[in-house]
PDB file of N, CA and C in Angstrom:
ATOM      1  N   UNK A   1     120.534  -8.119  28.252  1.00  0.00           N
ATOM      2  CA  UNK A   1     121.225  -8.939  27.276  1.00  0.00           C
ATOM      3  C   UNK A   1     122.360  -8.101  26.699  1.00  0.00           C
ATOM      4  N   UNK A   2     123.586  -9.252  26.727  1.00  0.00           N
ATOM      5  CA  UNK A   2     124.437  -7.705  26.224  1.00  0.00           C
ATOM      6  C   UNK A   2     124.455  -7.904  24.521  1.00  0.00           C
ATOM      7  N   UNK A   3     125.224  -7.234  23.719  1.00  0.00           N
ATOM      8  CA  UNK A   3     125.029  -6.826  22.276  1.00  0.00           C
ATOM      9  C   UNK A   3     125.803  -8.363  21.783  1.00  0.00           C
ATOM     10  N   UNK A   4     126.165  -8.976  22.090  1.00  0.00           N
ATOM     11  CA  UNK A   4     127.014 -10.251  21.958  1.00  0.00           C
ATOM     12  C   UNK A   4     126.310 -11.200  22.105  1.00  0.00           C
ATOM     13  N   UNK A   5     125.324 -11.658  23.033  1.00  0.00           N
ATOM     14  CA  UNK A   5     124.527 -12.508  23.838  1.00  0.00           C
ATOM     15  C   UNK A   5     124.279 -13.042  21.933  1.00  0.00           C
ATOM     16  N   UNK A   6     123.444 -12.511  21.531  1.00  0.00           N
ATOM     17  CA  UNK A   6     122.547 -12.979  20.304  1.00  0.00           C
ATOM     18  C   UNK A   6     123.427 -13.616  19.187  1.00  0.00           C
ATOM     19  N   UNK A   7     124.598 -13.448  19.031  1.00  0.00           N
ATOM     20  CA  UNK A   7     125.307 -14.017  18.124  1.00  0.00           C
ATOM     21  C   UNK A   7     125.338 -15.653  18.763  1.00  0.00           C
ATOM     22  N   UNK A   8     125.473 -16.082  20.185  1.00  0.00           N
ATOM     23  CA  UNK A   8     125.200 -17.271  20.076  1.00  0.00           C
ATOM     24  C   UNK A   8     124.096 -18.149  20.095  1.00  0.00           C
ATOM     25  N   UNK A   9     122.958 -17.536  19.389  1.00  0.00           N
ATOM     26  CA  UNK A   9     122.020 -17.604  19.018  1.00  0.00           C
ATOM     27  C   UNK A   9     121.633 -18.255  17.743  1.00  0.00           C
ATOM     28  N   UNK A  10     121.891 -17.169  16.593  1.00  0.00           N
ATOM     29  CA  UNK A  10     122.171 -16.987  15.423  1.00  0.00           C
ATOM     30  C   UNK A  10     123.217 -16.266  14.804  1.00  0.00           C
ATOM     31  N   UNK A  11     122.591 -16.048  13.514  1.00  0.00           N
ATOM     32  CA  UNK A  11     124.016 -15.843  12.826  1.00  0.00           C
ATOM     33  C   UNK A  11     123.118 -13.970  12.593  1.00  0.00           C
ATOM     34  N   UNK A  12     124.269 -12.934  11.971  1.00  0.00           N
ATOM     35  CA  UNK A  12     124.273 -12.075  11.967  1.00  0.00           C
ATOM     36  C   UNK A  12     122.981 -11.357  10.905  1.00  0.00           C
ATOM     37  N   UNK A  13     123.390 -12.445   9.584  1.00  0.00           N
ATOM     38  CA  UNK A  13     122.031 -12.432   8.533  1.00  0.00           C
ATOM     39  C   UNK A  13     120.340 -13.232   9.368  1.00  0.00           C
ATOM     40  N   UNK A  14     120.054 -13.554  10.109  1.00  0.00           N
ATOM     41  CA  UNK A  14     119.206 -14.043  10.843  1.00  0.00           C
ATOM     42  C   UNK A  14     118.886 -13.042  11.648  1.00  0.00           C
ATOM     43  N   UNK A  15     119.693 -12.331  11.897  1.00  0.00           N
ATOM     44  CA  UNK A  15     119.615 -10.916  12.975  1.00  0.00           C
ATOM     45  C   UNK A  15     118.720 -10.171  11.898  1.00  0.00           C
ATOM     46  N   UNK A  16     119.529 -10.091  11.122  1.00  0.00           N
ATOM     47  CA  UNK A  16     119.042  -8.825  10.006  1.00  0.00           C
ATOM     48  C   UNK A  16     117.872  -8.825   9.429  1.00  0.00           C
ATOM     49  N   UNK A  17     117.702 -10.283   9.514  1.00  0.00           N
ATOM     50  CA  UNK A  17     116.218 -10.342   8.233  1.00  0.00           C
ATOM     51  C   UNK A  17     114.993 -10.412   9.225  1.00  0.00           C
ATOM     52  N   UNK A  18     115.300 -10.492  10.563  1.00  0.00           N
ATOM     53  CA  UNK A  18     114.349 -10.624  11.800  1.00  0.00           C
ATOM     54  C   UNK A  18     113.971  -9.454  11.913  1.00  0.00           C
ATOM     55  N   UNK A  19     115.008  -8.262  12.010  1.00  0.00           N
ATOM     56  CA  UNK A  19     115.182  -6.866  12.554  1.00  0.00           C
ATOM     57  C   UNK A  19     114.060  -6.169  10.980  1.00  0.00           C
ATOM     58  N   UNK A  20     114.361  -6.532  10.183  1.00  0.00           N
ATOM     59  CA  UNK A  20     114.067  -6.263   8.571  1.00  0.00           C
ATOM     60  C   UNK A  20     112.011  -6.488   8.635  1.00  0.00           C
ATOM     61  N   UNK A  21     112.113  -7.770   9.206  1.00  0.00           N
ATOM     62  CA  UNK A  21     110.804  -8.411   8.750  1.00  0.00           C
ATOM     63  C   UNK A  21     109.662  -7.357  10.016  1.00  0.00           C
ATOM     64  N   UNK A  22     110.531  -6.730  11.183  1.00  0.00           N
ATOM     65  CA  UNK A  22     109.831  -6.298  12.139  1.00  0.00           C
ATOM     66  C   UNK A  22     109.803  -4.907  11.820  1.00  0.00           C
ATOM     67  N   UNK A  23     110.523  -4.151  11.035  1.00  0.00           N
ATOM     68  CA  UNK A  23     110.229  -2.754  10.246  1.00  0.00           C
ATOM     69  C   UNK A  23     109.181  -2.979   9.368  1.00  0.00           C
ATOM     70  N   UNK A  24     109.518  -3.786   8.444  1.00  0.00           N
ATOM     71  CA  UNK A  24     107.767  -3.904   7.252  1.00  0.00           C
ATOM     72  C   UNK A  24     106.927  -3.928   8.119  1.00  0.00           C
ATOM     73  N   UNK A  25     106.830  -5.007   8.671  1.00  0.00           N
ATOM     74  CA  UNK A  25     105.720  -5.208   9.610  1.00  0.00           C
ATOM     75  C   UNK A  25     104.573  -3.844  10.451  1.00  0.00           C
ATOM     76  N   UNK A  26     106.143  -2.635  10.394  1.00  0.00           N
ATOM     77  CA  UNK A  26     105.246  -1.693  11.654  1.00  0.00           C
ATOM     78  C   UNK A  26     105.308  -0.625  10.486  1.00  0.00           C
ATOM     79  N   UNK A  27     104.972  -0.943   9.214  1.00  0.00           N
ATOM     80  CA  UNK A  27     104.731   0.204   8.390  1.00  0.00           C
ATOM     81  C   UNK A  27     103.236   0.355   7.756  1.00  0.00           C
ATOM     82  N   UNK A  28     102.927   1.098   6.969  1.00  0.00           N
ATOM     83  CA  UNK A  28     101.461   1.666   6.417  1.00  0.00           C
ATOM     84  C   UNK A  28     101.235   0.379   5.403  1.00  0.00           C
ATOM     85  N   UNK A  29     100.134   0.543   5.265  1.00  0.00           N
ATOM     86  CA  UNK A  29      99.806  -0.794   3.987  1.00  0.00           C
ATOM     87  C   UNK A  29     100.368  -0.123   2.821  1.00  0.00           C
ATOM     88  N   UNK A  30     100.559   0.829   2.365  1.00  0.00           N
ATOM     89  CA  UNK A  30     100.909   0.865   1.150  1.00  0.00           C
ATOM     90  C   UNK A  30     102.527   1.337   1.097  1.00  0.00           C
ATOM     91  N   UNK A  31     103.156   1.671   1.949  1.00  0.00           N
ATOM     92  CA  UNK A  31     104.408   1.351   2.330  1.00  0.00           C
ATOM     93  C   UNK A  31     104.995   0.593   2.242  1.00  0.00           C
ATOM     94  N   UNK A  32     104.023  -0.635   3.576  1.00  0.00           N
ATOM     95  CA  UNK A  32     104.681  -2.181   3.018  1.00  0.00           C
ATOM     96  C   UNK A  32     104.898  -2.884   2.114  1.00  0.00           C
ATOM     97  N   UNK A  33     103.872  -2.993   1.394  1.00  0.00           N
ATOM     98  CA  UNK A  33     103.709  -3.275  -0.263  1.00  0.00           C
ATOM     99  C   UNK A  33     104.713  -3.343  -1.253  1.00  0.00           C
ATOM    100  N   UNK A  34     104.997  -1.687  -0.715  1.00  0.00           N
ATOM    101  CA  UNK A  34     106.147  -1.143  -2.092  1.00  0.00           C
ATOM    102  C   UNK A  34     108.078  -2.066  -1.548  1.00  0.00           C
ATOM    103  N   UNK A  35     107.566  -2.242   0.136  1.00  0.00           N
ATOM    104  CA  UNK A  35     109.154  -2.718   0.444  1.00  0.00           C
ATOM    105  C   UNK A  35     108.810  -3.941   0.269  1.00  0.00           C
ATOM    106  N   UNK A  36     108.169  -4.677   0.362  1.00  0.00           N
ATOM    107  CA  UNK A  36     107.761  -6.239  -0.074  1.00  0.00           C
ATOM    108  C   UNK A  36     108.113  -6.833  -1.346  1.00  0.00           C
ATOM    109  N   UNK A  37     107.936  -5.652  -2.374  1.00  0.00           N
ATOM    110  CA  UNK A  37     107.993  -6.030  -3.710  1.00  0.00           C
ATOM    111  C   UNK A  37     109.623  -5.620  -3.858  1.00  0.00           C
ATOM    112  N   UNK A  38     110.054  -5.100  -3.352  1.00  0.00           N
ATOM    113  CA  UNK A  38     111.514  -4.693  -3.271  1.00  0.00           C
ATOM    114  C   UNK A  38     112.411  -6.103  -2.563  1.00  0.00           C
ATOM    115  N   UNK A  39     111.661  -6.273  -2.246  1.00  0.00           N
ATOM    116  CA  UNK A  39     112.284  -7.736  -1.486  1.00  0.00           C
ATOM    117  C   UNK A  39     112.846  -8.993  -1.662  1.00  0.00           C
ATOM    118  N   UNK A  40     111.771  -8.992  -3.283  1.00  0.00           N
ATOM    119  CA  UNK A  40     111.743 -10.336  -3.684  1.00  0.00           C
ATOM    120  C   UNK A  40     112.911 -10.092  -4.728  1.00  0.00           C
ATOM    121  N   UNK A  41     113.337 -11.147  -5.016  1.00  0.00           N
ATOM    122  CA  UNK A  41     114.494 -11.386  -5.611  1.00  0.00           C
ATOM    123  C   UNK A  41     114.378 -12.745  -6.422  1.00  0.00           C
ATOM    124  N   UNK A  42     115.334 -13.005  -7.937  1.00  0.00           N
ATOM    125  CA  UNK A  42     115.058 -13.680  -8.798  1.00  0.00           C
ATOM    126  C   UNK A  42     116.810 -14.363  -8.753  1.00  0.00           C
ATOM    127  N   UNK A  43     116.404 -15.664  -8.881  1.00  0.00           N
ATOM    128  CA  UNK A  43     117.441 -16.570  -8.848  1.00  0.00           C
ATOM    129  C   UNK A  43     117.658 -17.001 -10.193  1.00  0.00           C
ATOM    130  N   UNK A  44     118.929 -16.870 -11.166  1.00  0.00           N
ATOM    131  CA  UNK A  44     118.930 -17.169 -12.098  1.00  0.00           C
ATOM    132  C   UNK A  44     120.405 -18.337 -12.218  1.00  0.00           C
ATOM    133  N   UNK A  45     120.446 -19.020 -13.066  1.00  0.00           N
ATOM    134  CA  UNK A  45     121.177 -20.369 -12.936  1.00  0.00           C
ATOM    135  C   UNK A  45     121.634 -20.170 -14.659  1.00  0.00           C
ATOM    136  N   UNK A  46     123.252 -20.120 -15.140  1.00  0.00           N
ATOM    137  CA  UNK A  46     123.964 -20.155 -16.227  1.00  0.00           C
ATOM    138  C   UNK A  46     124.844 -20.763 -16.779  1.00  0.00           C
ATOM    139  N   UNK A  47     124.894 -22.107 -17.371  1.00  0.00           N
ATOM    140  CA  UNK A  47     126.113 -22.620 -17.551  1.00  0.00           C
ATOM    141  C   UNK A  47     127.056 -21.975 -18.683  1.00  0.00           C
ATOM    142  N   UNK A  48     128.518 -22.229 -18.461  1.00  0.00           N
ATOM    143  CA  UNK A  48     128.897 -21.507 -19.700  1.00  0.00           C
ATOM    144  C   UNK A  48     129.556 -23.224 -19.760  1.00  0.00           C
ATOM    145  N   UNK A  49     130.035 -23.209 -21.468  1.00  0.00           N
ATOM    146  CA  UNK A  49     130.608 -23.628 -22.291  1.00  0.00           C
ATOM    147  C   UNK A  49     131.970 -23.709 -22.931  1.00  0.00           C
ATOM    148  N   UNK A  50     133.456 -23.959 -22.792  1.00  0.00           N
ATOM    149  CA  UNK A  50     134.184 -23.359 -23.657  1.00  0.00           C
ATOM    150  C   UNK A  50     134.177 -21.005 -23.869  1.00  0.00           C
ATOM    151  N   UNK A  51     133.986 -21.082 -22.898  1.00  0.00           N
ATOM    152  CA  UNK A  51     134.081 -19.431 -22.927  1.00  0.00           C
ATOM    153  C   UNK A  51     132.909 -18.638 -23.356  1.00  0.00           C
ATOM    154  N   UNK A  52     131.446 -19.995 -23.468  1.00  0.00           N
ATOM    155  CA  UNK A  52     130.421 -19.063 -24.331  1.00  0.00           C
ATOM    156  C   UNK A  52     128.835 -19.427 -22.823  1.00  0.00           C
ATOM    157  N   UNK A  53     128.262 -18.634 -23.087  1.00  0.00           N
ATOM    158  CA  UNK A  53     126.735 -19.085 -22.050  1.00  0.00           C
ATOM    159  C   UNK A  53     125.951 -19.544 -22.824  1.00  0.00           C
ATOM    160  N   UNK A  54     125.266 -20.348 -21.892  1.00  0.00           N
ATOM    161  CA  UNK A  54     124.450 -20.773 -21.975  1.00  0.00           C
ATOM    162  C   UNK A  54     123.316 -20.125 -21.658  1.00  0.00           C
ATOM    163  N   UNK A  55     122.048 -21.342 -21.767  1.00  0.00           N
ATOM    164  CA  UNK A  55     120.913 -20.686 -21.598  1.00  0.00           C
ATOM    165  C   UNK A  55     121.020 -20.074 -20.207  1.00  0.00           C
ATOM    166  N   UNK A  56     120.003 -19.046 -19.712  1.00  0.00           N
ATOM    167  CA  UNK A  56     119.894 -18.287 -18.605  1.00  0.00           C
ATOM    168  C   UNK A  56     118.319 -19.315 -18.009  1.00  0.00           C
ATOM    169  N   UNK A  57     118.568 -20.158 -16.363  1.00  0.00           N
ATOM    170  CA  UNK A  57     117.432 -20.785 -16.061  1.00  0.00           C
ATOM    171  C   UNK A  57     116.746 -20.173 -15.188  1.00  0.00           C
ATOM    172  N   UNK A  58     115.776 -19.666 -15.040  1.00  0.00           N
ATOM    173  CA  UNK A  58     114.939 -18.886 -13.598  1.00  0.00           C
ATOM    174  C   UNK A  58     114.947 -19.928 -13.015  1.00  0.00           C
ATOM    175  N   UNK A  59     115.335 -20.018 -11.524  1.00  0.00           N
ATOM    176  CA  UNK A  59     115.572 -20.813 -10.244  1.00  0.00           C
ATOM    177  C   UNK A  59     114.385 -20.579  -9.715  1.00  0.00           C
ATOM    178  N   UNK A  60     114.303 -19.508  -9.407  1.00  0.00           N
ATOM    179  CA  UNK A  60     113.137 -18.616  -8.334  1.00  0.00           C
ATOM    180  C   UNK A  60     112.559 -17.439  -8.860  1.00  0.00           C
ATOM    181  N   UNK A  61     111.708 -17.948  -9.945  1.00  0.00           N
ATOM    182  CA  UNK A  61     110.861 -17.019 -10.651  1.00  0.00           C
ATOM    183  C   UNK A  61     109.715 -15.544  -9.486  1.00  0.00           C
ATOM    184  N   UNK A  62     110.031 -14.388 -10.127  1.00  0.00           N
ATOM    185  CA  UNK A  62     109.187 -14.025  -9.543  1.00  0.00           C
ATOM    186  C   UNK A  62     107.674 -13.708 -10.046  1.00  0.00           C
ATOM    187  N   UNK A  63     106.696 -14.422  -9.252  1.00  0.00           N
ATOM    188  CA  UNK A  63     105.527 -14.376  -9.914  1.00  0.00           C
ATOM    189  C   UNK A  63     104.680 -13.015  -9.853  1.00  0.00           C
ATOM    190  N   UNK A  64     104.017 -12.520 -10.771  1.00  0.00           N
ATOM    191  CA  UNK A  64     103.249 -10.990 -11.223  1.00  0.00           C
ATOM    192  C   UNK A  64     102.379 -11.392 -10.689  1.00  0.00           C
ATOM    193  N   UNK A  65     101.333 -10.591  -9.389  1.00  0.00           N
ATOM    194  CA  UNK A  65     100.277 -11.335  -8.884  1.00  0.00           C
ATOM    195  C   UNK A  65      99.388  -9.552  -9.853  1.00  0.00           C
ATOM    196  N   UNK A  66      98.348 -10.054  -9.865  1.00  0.00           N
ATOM    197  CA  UNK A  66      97.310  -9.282 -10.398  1.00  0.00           C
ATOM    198  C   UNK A  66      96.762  -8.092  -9.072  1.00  0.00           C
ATOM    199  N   UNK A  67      96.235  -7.158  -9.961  1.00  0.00           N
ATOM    200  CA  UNK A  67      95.980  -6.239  -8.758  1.00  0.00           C
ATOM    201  C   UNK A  67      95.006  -6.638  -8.461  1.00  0.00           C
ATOM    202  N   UNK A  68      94.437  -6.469  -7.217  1.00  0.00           N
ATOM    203  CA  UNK A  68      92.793  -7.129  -6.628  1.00  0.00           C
ATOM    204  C   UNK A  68      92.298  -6.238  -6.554  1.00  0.00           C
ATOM    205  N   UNK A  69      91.369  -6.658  -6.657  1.00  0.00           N
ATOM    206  CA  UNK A  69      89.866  -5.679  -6.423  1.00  0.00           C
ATOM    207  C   UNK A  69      89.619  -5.402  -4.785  1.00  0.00           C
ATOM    208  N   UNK A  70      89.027  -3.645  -4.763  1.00  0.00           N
ATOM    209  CA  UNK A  70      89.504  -4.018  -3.144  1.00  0.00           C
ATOM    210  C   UNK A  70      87.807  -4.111  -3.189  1.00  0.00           C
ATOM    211  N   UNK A  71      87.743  -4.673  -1.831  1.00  0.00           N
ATOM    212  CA  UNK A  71      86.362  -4.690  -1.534  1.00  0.00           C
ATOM    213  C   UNK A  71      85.937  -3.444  -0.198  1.00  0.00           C
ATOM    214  N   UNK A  72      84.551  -3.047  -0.380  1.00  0.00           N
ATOM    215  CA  UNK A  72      83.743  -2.357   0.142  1.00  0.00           C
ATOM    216  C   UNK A  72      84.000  -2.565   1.910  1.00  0.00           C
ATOM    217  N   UNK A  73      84.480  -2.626   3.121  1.00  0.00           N
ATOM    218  CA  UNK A  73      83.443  -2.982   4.412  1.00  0.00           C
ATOM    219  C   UNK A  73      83.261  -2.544   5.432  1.00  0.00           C
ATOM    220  N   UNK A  74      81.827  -3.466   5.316  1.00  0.00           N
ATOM    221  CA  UNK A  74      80.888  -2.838   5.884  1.00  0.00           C
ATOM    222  C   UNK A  74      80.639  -3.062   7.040  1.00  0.00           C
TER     223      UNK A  74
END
């Protein structure tokens, strides 16, 4: 395949987040974790007014998951 082939495929960000999702993937569990949480990203939404802002809306809240309990196995 030559280095070109894939662009008529997809697009370049589709490349990236494929190439991206297959590095986490081949890392340590607690490696991954830390790039996972690096990952996520918060969408925020602002109208302004006459030159002033408005409220700030979370779009795409990011949710705090609790640490789990690990279990024992056996």
């Amino acid at each position: 395949m030559s280095s070109a082939t894939w662009r008529s495929v997809f697009t370049f960000n589709k490349y990236s987040q494929i190439t991206a999702n297959a590095v986490r993937a081949s890392l340590k569990e607690t490696e991954r974790l830390a790039t996972e949480k690096r990952g996520l990203t918060a969408l925020r939404y602002q109208k302004w007014d006459d030159g002033k802002p408005g409220e700030q809306v979370l779009l795409n809240p990011v949710k705090e998951e609790s640490p789990e309990k690990k279990q024992a196995v056996v």
